[in-house]
N, C-alpha and C. Protein backbone atom coordinates (compact mmCIF):
# COMPACT_ATOMS: atom_id res chain seq x y z
N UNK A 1 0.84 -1.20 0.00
CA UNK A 1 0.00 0.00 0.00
C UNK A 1 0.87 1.25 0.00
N UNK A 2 0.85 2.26 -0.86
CA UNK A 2 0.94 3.60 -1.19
C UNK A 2 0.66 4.52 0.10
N UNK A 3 1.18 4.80 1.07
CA UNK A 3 0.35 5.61 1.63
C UNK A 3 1.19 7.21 1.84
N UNK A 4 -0.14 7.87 1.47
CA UNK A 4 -0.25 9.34 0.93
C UNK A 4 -0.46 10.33 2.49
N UNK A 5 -0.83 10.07 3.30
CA UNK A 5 -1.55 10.42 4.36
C UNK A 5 -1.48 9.79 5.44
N UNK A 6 -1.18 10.39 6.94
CA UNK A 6 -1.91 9.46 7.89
C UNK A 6 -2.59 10.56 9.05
N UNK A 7 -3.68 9.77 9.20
CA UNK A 7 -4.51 10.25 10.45
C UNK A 7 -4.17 9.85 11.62
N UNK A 8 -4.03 10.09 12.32
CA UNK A 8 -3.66 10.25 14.14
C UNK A 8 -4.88 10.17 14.72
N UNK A 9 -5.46 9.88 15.66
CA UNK A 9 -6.49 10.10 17.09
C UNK A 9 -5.22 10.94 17.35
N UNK A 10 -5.97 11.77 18.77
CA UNK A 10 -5.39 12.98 19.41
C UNK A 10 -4.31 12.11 21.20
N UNK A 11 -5.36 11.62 21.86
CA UNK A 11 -5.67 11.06 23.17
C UNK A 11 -4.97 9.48 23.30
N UNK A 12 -4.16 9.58 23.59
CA UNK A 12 -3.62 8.00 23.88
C UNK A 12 -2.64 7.58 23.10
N UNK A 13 -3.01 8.58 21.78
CA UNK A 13 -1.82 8.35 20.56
C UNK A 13 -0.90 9.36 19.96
N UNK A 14 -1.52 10.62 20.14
CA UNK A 14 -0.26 11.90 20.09
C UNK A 14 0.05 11.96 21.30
N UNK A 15 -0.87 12.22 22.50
CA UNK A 15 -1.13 12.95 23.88
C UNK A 15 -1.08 12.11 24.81
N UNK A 16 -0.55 11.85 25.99
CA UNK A 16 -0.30 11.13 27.02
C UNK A 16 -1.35 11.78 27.71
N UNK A 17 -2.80 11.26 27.64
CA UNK A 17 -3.81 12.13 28.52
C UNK A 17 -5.24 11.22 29.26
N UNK A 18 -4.71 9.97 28.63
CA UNK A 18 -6.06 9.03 28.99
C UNK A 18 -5.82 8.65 30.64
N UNK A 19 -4.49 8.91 30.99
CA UNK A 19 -4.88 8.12 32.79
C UNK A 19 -5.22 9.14 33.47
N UNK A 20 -5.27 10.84 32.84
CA UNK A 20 -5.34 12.12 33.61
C UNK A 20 -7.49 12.09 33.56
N UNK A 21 -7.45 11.97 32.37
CA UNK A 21 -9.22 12.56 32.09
C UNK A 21 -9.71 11.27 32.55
N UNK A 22 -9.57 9.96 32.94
CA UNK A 22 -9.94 9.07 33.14
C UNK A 22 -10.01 8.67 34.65
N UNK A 23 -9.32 9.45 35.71
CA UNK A 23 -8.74 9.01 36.50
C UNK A 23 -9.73 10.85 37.43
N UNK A 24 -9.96 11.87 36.88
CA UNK A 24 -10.36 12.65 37.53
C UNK A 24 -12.26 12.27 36.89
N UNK A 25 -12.47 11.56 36.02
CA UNK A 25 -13.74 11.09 36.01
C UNK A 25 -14.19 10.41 36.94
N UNK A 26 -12.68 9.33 37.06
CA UNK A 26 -13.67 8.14 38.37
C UNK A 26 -13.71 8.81 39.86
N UNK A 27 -12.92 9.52 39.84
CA UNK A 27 -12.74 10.02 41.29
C UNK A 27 -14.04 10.98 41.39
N UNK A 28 -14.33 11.59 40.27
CA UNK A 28 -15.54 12.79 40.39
C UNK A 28 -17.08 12.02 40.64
N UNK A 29 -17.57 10.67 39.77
CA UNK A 29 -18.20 10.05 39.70
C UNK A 29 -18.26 8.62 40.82
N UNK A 30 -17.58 8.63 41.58
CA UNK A 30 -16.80 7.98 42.85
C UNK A 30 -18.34 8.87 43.98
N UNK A 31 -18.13 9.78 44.13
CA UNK A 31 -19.03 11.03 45.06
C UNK A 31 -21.03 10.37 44.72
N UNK A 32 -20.86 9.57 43.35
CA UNK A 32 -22.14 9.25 43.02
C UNK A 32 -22.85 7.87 43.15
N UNK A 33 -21.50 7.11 43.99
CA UNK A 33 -21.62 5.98 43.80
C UNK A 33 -21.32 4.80 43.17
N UNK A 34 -20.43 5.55 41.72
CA UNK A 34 -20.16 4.50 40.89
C UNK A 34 -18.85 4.17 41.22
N UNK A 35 -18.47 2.99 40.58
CA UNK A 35 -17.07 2.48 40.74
C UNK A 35 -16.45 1.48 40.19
N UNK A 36 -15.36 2.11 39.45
CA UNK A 36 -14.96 1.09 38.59
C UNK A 36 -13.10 1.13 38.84
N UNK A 37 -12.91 0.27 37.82
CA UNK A 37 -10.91 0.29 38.26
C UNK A 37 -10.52 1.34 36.49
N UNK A 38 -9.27 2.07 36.74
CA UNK A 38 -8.60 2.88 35.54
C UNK A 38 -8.67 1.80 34.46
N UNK A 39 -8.03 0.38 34.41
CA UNK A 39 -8.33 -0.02 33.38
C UNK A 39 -9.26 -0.74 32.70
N UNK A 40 -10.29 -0.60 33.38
CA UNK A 40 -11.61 -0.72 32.60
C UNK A 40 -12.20 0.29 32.22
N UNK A 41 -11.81 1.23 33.07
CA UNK A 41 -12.44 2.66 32.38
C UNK A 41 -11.30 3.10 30.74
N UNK A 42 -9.88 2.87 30.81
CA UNK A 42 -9.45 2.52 29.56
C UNK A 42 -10.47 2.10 28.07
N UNK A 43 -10.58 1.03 29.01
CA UNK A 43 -11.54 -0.23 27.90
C UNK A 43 -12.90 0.94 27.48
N UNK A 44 -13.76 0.90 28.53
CA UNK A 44 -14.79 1.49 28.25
C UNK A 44 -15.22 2.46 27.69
N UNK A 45 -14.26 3.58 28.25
CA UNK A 45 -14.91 4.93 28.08
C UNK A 45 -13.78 5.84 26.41
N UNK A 46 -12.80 5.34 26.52
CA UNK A 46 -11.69 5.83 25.66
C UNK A 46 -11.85 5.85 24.25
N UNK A 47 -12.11 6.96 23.72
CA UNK A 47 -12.87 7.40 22.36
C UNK A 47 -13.60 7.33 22.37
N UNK A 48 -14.22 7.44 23.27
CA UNK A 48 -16.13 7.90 23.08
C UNK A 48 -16.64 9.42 23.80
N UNK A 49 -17.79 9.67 23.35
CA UNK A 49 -17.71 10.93 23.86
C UNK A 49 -17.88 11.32 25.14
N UNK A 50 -17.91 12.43 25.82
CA UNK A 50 -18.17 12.29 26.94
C UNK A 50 -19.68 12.16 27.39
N UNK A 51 -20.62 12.49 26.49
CA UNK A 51 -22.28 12.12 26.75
C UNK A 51 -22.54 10.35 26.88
N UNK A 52 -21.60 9.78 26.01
CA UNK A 52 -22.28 8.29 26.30
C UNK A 52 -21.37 7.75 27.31
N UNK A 53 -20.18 8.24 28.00
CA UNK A 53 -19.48 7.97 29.07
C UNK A 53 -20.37 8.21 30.08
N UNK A 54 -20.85 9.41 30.31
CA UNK A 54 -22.04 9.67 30.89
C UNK A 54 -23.08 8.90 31.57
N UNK A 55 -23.64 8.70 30.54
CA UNK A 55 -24.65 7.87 30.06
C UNK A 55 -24.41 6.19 30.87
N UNK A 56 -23.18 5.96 30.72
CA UNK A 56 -22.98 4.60 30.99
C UNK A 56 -22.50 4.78 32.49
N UNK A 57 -22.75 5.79 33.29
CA UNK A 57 -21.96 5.91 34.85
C UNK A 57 -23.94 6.36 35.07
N UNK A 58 -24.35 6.82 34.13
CA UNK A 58 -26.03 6.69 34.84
C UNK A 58 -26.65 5.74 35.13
N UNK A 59 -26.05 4.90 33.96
CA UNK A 59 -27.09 3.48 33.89
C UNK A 59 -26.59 2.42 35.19
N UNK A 60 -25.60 2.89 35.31
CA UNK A 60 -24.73 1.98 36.45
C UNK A 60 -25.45 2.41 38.01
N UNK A 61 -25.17 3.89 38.02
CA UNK A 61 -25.62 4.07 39.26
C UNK A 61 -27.04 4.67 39.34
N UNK A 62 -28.08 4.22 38.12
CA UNK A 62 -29.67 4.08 38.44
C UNK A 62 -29.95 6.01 38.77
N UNK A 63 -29.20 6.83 38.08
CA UNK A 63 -29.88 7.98 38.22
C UNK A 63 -28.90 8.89 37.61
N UNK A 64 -29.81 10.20 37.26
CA UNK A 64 -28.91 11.67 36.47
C UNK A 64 -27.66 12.28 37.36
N UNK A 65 -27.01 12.52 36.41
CA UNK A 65 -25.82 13.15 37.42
C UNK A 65 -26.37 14.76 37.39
N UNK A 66 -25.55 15.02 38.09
CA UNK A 66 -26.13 16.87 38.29
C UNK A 66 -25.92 17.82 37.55
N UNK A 67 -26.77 18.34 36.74
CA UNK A 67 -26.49 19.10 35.77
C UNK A 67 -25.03 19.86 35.39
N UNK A 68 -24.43 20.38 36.55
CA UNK A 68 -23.10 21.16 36.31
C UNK A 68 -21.78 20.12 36.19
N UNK A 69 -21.95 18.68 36.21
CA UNK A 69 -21.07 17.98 35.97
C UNK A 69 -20.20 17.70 35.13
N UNK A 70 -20.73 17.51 33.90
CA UNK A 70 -19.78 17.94 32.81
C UNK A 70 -18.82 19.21 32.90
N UNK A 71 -19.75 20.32 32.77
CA UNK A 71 -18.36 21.93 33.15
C UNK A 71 -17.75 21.59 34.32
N UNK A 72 -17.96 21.03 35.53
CA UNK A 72 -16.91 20.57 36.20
C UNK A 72 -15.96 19.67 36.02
N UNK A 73 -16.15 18.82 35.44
CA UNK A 73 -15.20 17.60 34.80
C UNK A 73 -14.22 18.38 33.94
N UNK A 74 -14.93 19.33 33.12
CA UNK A 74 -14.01 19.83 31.76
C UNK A 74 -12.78 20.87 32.58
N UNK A 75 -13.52 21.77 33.76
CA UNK A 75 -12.64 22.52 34.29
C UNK A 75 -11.56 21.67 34.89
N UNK A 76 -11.64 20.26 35.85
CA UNK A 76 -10.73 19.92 36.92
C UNK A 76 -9.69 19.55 35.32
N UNK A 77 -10.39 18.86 34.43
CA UNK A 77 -9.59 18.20 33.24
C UNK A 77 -8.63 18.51 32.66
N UNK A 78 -9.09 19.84 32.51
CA UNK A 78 -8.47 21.68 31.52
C UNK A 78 -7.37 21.81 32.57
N UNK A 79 -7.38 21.98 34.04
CA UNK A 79 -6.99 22.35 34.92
C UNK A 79 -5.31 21.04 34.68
N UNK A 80 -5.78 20.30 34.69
CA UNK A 80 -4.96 19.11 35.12
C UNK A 80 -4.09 19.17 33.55
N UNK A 81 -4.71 18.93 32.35
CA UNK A 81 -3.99 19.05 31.19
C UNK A 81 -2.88 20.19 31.04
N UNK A 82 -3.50 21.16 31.69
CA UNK A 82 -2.07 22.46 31.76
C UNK A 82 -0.96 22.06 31.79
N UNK A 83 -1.04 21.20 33.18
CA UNK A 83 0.43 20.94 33.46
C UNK A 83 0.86 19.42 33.19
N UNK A 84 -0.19 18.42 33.27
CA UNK A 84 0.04 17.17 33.02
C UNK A 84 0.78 16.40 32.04
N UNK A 85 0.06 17.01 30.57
CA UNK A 85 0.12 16.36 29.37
C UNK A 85 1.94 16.49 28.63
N UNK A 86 1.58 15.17 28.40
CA UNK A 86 3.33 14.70 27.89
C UNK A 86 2.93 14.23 26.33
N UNK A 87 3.74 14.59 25.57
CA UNK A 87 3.41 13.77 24.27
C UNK A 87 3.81 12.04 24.37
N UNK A 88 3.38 11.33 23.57
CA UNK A 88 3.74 10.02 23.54
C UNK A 88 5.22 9.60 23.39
N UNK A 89 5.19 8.84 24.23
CA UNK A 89 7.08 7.81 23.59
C UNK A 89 7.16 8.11 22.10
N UNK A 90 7.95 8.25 21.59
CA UNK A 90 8.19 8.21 20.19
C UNK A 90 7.57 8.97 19.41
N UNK A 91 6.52 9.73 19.86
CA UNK A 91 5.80 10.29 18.53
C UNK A 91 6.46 11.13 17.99
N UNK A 92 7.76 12.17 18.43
CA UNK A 92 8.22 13.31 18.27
C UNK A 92 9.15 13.21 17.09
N UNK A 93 9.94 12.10 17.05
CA UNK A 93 10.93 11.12 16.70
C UNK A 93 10.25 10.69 15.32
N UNK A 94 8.73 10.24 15.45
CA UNK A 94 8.11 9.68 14.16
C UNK A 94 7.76 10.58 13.14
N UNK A 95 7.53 12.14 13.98
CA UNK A 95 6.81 13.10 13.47
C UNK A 95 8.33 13.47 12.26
N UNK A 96 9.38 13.42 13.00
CA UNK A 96 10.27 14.18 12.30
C UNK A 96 10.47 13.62 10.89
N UNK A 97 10.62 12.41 11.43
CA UNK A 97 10.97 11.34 9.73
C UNK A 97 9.79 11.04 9.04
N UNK A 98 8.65 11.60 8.66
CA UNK A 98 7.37 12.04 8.36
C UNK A 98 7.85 12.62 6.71
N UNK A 99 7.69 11.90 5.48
CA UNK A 99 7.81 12.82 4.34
C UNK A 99 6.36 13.42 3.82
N UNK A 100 5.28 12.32 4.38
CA UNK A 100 4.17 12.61 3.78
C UNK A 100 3.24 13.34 4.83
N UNK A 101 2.01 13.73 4.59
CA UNK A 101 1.01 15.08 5.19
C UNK A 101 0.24 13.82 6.36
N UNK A 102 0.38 14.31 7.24
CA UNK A 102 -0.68 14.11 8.32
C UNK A 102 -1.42 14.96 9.18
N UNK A 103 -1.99 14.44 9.62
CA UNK A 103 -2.94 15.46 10.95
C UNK A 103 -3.89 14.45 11.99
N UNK A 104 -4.56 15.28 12.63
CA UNK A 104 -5.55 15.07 14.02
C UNK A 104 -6.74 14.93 13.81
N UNK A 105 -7.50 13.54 14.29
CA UNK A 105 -8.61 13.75 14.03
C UNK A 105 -9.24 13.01 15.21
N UNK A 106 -10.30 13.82 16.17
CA UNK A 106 -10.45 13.42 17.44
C UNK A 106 -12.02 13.88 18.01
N UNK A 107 -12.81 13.21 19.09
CA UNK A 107 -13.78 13.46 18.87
C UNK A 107 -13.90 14.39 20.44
N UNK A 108 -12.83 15.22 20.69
CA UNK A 108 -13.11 16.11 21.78
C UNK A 108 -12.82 16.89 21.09
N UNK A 109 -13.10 17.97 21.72
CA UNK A 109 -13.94 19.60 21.17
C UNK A 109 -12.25 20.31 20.89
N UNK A 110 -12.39 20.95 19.42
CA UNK A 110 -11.52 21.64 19.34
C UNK A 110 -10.32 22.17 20.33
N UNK A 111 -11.29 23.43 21.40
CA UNK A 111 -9.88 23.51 22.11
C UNK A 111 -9.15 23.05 23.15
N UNK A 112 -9.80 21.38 23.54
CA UNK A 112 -9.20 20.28 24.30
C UNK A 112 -7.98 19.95 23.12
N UNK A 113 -8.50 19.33 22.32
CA UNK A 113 -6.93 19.02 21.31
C UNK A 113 -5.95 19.97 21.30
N UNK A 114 -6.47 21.45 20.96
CA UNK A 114 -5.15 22.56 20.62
C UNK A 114 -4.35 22.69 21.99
N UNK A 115 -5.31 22.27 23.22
CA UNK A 115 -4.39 22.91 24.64
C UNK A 115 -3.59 21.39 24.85
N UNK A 116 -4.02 20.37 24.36
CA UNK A 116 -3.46 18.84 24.84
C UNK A 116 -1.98 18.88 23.85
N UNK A 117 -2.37 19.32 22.52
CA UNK A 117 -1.15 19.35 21.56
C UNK A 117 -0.44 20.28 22.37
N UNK A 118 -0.61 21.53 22.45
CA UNK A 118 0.41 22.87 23.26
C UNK A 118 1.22 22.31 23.99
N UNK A 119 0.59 21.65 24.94
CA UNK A 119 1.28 21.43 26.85
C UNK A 119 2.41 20.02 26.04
N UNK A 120 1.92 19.28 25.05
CA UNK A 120 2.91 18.44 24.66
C UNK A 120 3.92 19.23 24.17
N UNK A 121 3.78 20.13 23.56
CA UNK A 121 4.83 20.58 22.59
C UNK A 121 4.57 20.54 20.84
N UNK A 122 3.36 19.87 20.34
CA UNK A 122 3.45 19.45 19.40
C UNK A 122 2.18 20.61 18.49
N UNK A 123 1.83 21.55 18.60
CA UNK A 123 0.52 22.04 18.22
C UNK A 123 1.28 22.54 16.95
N UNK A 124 2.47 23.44 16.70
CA UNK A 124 2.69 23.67 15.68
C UNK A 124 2.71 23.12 14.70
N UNK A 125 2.88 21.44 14.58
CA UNK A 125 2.90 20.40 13.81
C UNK A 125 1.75 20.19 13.52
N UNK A 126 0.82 20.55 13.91
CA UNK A 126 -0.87 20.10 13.69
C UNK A 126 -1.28 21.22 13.20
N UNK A 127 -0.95 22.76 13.18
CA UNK A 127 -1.58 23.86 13.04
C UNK A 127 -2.01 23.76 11.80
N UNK A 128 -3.79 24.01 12.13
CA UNK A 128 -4.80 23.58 10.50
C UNK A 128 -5.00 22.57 9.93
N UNK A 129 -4.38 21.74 10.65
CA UNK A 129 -4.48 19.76 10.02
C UNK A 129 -5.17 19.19 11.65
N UNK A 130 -6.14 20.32 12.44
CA UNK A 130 -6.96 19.63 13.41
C UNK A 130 -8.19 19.41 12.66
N UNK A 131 -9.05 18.28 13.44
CA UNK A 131 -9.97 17.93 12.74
C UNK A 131 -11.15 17.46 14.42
N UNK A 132 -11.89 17.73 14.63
CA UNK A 132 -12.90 17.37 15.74
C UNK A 132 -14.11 17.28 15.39
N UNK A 133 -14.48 16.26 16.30
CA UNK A 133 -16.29 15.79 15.73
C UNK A 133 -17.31 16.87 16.36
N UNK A 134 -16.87 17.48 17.04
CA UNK A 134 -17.75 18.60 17.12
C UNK A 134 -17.93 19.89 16.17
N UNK A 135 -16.90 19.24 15.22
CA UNK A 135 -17.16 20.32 13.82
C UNK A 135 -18.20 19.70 12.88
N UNK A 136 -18.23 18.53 13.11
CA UNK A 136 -19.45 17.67 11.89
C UNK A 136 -20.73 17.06 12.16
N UNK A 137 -20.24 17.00 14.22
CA UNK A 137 -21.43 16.46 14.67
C UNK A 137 -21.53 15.25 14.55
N UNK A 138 -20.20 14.62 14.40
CA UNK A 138 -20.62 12.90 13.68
C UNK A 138 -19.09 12.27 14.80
N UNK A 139 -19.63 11.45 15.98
CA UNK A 139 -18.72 10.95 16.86
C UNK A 139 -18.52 9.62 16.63
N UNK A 140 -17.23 9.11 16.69
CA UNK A 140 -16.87 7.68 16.38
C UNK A 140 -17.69 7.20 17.46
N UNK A 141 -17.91 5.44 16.96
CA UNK A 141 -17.57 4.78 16.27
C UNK A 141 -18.44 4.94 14.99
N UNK A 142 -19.07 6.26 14.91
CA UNK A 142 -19.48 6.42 13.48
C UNK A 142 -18.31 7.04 12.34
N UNK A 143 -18.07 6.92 10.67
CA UNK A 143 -16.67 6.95 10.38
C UNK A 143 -16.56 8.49 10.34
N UNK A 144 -17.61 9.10 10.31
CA UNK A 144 -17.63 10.79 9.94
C UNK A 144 -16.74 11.55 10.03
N UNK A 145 -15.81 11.26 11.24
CA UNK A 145 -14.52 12.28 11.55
C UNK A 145 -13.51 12.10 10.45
N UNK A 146 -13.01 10.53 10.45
CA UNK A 146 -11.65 9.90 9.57
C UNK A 146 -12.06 10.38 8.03
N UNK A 147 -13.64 9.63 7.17
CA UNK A 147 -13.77 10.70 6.38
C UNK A 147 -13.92 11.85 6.09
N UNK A 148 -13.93 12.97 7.17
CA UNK A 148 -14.14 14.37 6.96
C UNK A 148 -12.79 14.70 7.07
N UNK A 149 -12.13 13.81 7.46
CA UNK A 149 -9.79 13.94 7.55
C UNK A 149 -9.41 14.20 6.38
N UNK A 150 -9.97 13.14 6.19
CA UNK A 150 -9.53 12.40 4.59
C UNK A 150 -9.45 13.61 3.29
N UNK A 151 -10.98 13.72 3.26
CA UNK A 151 -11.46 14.73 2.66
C UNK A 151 -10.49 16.01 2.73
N UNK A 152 -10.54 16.68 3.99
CA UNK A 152 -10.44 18.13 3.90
C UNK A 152 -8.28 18.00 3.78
N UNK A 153 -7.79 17.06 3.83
CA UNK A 153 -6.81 16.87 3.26
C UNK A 153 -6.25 16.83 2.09
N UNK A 154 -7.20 16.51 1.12
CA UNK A 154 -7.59 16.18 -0.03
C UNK A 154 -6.98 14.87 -0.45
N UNK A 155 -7.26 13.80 0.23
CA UNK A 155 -6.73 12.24 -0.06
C UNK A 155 -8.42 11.69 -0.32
N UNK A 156 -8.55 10.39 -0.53
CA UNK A 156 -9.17 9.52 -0.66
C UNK A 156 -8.63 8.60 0.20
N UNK A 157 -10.19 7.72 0.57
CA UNK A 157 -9.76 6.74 1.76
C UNK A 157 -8.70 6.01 2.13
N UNK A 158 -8.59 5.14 0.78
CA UNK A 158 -7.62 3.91 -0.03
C UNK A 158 -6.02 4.44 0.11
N UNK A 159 -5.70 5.67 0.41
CA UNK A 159 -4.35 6.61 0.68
C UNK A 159 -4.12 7.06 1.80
N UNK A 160 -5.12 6.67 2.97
CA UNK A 160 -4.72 7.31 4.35
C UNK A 160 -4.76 5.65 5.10
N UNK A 161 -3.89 6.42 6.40
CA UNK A 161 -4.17 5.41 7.14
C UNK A 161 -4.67 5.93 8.61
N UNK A 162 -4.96 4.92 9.15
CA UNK A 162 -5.66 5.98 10.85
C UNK A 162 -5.14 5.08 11.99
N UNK A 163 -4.21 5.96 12.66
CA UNK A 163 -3.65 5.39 13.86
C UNK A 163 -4.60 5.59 15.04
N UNK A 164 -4.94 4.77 16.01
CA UNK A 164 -5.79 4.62 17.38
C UNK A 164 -5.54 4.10 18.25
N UNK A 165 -6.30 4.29 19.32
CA UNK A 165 -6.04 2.99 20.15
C UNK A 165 -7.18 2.95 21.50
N UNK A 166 -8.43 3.13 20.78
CA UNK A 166 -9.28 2.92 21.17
C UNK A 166 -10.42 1.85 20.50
N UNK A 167 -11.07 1.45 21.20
CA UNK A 167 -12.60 0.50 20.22
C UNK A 167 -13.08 1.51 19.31
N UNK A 168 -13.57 2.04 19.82
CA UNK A 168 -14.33 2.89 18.74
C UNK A 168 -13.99 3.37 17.97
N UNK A 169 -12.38 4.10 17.90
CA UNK A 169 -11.82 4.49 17.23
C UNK A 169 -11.50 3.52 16.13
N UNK A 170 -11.34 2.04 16.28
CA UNK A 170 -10.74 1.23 15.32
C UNK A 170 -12.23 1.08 14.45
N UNK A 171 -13.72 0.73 15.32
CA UNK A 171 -14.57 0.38 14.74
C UNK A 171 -14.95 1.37 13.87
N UNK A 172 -14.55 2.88 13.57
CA UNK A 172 -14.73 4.06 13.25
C UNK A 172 -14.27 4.17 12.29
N UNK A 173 -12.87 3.67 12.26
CA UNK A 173 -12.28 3.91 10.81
C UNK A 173 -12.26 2.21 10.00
N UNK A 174 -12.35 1.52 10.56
CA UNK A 174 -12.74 -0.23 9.42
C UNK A 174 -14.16 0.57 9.13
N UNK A 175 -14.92 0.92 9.52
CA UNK A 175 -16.02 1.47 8.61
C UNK A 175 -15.91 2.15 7.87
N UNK A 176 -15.03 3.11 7.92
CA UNK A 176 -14.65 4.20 7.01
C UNK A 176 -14.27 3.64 5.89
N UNK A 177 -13.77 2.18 5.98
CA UNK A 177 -13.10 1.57 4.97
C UNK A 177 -11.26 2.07 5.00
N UNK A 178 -10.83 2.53 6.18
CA UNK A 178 -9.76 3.06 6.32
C UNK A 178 -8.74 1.33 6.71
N UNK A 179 -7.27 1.12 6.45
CA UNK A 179 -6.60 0.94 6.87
C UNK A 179 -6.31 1.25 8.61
N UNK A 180 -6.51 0.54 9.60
CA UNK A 180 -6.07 1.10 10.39
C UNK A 180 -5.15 0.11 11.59
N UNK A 181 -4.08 1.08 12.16
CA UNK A 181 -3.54 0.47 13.02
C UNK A 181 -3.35 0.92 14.56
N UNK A 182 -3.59 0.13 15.34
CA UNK A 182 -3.90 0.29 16.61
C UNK A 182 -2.71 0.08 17.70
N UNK A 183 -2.46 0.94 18.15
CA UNK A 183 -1.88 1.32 18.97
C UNK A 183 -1.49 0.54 20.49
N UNK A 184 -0.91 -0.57 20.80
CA UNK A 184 -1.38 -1.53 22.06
C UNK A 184 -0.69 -0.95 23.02
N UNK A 185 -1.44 -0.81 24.14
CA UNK A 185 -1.30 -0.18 25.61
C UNK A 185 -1.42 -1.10 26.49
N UNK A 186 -1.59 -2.48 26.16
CA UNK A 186 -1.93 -3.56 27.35
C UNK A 186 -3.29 -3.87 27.88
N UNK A 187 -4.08 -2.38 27.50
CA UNK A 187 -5.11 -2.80 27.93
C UNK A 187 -6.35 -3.27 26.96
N UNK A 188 -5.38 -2.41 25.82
CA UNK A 188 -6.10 -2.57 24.70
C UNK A 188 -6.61 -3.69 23.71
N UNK A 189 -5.55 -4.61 23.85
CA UNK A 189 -4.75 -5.58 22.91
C UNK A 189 -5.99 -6.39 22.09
N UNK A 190 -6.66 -6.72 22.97
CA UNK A 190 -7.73 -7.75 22.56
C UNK A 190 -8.46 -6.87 22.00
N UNK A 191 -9.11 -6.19 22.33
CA UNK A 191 -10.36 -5.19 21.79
C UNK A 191 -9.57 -4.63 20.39
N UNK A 192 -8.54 -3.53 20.45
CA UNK A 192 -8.17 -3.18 18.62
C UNK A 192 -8.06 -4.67 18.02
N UNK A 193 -7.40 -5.54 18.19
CA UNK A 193 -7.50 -6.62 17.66
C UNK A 193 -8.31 -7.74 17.07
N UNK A 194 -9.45 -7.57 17.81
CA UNK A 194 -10.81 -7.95 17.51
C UNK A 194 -11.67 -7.08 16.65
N UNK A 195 -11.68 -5.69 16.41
CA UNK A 195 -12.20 -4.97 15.40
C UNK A 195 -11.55 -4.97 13.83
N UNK A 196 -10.40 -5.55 13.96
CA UNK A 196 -9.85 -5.68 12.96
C UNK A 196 -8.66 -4.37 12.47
N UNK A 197 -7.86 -4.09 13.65
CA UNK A 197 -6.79 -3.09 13.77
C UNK A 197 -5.44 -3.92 13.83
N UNK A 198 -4.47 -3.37 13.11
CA UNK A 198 -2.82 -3.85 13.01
C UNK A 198 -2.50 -3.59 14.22
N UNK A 199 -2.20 -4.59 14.82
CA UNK A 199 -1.69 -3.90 16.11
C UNK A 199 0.31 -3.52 15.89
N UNK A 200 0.31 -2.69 16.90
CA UNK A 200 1.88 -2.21 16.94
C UNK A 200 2.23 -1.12 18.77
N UNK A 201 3.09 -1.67 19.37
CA UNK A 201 3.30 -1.52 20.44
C UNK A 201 4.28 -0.51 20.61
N UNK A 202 4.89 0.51 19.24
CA UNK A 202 6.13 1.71 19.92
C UNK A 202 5.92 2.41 18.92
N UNK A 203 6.33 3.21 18.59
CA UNK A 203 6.14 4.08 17.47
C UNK A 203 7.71 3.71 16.64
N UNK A 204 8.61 3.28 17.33
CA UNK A 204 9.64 2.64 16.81
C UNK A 204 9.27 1.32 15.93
N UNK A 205 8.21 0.31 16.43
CA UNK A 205 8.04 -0.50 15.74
C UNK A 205 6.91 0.24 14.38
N UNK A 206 5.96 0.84 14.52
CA UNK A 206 5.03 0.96 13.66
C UNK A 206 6.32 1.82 12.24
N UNK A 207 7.45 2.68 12.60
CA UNK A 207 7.91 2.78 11.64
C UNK A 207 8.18 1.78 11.04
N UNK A 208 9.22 0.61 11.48
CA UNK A 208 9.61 -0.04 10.41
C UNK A 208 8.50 -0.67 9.88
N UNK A 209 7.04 -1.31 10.07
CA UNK A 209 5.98 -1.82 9.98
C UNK A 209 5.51 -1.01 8.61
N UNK A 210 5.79 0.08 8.44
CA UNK A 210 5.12 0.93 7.39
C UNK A 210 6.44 1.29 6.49
């Protein structure tokens, strides 16, 4: 395969940010009763949005959370990403030896990605090649984001590829009809693997792999 393009997820695969937003969820949602361990919340909640994350800490603990919960989650989150966020092992390294066009395509709100890229270091590399489902309204595991990548890149499907490392994210882009390879974190392994994602464990390995 030719490949012309690659798409990135933002969260787990540019951004070292899933044990920070994951970890001030359970503790916030902890106050409501629910309770779960970090790496099932990995499994569960990781690339999906935050309404059906939601959604699934309601159904658990049999009632609505309190209206101001979300803007509190986003503030402690925002708060914590300032200083938290590290870019990934290797991505910096991959970015450099990069001949062909890539970018970001992620289903948290614009300026969660631009402040998660910043605090890494990496936003200049993305500047105008961000892409968020709150621009189309269309959240994985539906393919809307990866094709609206694709598109406003000006590639065709069959020429990109989409790195993840979430379920949804993988089930998001095999719909898209995208190539995709998944990212293994340990917790992941079975789940990208079962949707039908390449798996690859460093960014050292996924180079020579490609």
């Amino acid at each position: 395969m030719d490949i012309k393009c690659i798409i990135f997820d933002c969260d787990g695969v540019l951004v070292d940010t899933e044990k920070i937003g994951n970890g001030i969820l359970l503790s916030m949602s902890a106050e409501y009763g629910f309770e779960m361990e970090l790496e099932q919340a990995y499994r569960d909640f990781n690339g999906r949005s935050l309404k059906e994350c939601f959604l699934h800490i309601e159904n658990a603990i049999g009632k609505k959370l309190p209206e101001n919960f979300e803007t509190d989650y986003r503030q402690k989150s925002f708060e914590a990403f300032k200083t938290q966020v590290k870019p990934m092992e290797g991505i910096v390294a991959f970015l450099n030896q990069l001949t062909i066009p890539y970018c970001v395509a992620s289903s948290g709100p614009v300026d969660k990605i631009r402040l998660n890229l910043e605090v890494a270091g990496l936003l200049e590399r993305f500047e105008n090649k961000i892409f968020s489902s709150y621009q189309i309204n269309s959240w994985k595991p539906d393919p809307g984001i990866f094709l609206h990548a694709a598109k406003q890149m000006g590639f065709e499907v069959k020429d990109c590829i989409v790195i993840e490392d979430s379920k949804a994210g993988v089930i998001s882009g095999i719909s898209g009809g995208f190539k995709v390879y998944g990212f293994a974190n340990g917790y992941n392994n079975e789940d990208l693997e079962n949707e039908g994602a390449i798996l690859f464990n460093s960014y050292d390995e996924l180079r020579e792999m490609l």
